[in-house]
Protein backbone atom coordinates (compact mmCIF):
# COMPACT_ATOMS: atom_id res chain seq x y z
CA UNK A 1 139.29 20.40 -40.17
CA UNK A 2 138.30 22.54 -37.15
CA UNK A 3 138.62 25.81 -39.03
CA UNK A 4 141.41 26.70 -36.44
CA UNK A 5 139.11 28.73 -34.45
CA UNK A 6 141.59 30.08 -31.14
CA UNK A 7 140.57 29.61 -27.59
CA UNK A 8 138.88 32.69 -26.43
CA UNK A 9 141.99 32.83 -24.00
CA UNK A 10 144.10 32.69 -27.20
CA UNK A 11 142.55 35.95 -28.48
CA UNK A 12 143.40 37.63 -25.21
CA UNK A 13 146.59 36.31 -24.70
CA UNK A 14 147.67 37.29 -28.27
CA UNK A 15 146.73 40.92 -27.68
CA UNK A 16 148.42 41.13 -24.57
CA UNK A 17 151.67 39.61 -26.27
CA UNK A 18 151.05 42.17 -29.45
CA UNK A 19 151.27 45.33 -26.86
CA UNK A 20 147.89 46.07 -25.97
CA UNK A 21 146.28 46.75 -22.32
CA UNK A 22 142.76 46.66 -21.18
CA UNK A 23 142.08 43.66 -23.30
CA UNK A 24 138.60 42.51 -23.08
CA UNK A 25 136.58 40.10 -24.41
CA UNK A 26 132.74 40.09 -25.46
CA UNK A 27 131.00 37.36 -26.57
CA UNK A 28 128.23 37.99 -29.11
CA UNK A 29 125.76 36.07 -30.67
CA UNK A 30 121.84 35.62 -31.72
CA UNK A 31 119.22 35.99 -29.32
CA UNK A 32 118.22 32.25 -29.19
CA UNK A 33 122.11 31.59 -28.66
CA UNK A 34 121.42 30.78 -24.63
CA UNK A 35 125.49 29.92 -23.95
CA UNK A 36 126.06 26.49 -23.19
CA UNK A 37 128.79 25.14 -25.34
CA UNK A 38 127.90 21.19 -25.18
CA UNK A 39 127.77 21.29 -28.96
CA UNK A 40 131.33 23.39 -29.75
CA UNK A 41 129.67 26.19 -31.33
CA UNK A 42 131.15 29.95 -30.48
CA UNK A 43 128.85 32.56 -32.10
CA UNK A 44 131.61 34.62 -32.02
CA UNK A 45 133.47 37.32 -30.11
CA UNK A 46 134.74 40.71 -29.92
CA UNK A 47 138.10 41.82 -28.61
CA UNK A 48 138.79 45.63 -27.74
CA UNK A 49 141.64 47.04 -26.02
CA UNK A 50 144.06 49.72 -26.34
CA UNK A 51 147.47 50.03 -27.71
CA UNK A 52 149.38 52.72 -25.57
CA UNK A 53 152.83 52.72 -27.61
CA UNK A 54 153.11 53.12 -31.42
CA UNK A 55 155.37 51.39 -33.53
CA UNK A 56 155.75 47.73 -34.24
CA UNK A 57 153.74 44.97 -32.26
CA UNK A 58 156.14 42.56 -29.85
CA UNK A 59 154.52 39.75 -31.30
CA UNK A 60 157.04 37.38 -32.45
CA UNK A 61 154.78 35.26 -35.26
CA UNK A 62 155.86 31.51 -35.90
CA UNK A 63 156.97 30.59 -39.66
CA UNK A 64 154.07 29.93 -42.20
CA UNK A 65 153.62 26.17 -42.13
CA UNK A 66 153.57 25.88 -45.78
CA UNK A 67 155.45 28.09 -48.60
CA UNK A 68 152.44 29.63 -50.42
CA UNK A 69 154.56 30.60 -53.49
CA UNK A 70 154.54 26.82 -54.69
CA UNK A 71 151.70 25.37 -57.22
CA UNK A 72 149.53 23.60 -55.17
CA UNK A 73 149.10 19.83 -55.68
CA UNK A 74 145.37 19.79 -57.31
CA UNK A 75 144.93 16.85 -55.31
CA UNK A 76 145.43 18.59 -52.24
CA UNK A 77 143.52 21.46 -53.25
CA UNK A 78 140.53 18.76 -53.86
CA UNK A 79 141.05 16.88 -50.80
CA UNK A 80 141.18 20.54 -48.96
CA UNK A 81 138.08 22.12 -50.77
CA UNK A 82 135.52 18.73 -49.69
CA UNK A 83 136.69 18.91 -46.31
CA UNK A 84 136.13 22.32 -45.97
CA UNK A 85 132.89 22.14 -47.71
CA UNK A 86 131.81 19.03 -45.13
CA UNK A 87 133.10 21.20 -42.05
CA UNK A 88 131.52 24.64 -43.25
CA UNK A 89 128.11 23.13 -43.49
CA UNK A 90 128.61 22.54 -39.82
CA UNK A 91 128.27 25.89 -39.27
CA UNK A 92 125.35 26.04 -41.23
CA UNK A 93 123.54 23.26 -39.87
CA UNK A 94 123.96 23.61 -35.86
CA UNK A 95 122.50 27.34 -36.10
CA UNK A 96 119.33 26.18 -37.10
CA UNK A 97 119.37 23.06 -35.14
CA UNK A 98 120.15 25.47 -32.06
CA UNK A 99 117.16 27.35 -33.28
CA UNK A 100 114.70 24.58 -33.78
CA UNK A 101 115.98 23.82 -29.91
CA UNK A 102 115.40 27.13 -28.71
CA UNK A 103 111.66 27.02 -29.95
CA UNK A 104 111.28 24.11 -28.12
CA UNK A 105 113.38 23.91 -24.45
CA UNK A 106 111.72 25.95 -22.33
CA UNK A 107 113.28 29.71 -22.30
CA UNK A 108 114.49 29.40 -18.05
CA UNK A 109 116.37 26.38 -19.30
CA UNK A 110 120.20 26.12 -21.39
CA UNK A 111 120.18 24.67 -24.48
């Protein structure tokens, strides 16, 4: 239900594992986005780094947790498309409550 959003640690230590060096990590957002994470909400991130060898990536990947070449149950597929309905209007609804705050709290303070 979380949208399986990593760790920011998660996107750094899967880089690292994949073969890359010099792996950093920028967190980006909208101006009114002040950084306290009370609420959950990452804006988002970038990840840069470099890969100095060629060829394939170290990574070992874990098996797919479901075989994707099955019909899917259209009762899961229901019970899967409200649920991620209800959890994506999360992320449309704390934006612009974050907003709404960020007009109000005084700009010296975190949201």
């Amino acid at each position: 239900m979380w949208m399986l959003f990593p760790k920011e640690e998660e996107y750094i230590e899967w880089f690292q594992k994949a073969g890359f060096q010099d792996v950093k990590l920028k967190r980006i957002g909208p101006k009114w986005y002040r950084g306290v994470r009370r609420h959950g909400l990452i804006m988002g991130c970038s990840v840069t780094s470099v890969k100095r060898a060629s060829g394939d990536s170290p990574l070992q990947l874990s098996p797919k947790a479901e075989d994707v070449e099955k019909p899917v149950n259209p009762f899961t597929f229901v019970v899967r498309f409200v649920i991620g309905t209800i959890c994506a209007s999360y992320y449309v609804l704390v934006p612009i409550y974050m907003w709404i705050k960020d007009q109000i709290v005084p700009k010296d303070q975190p949201i």
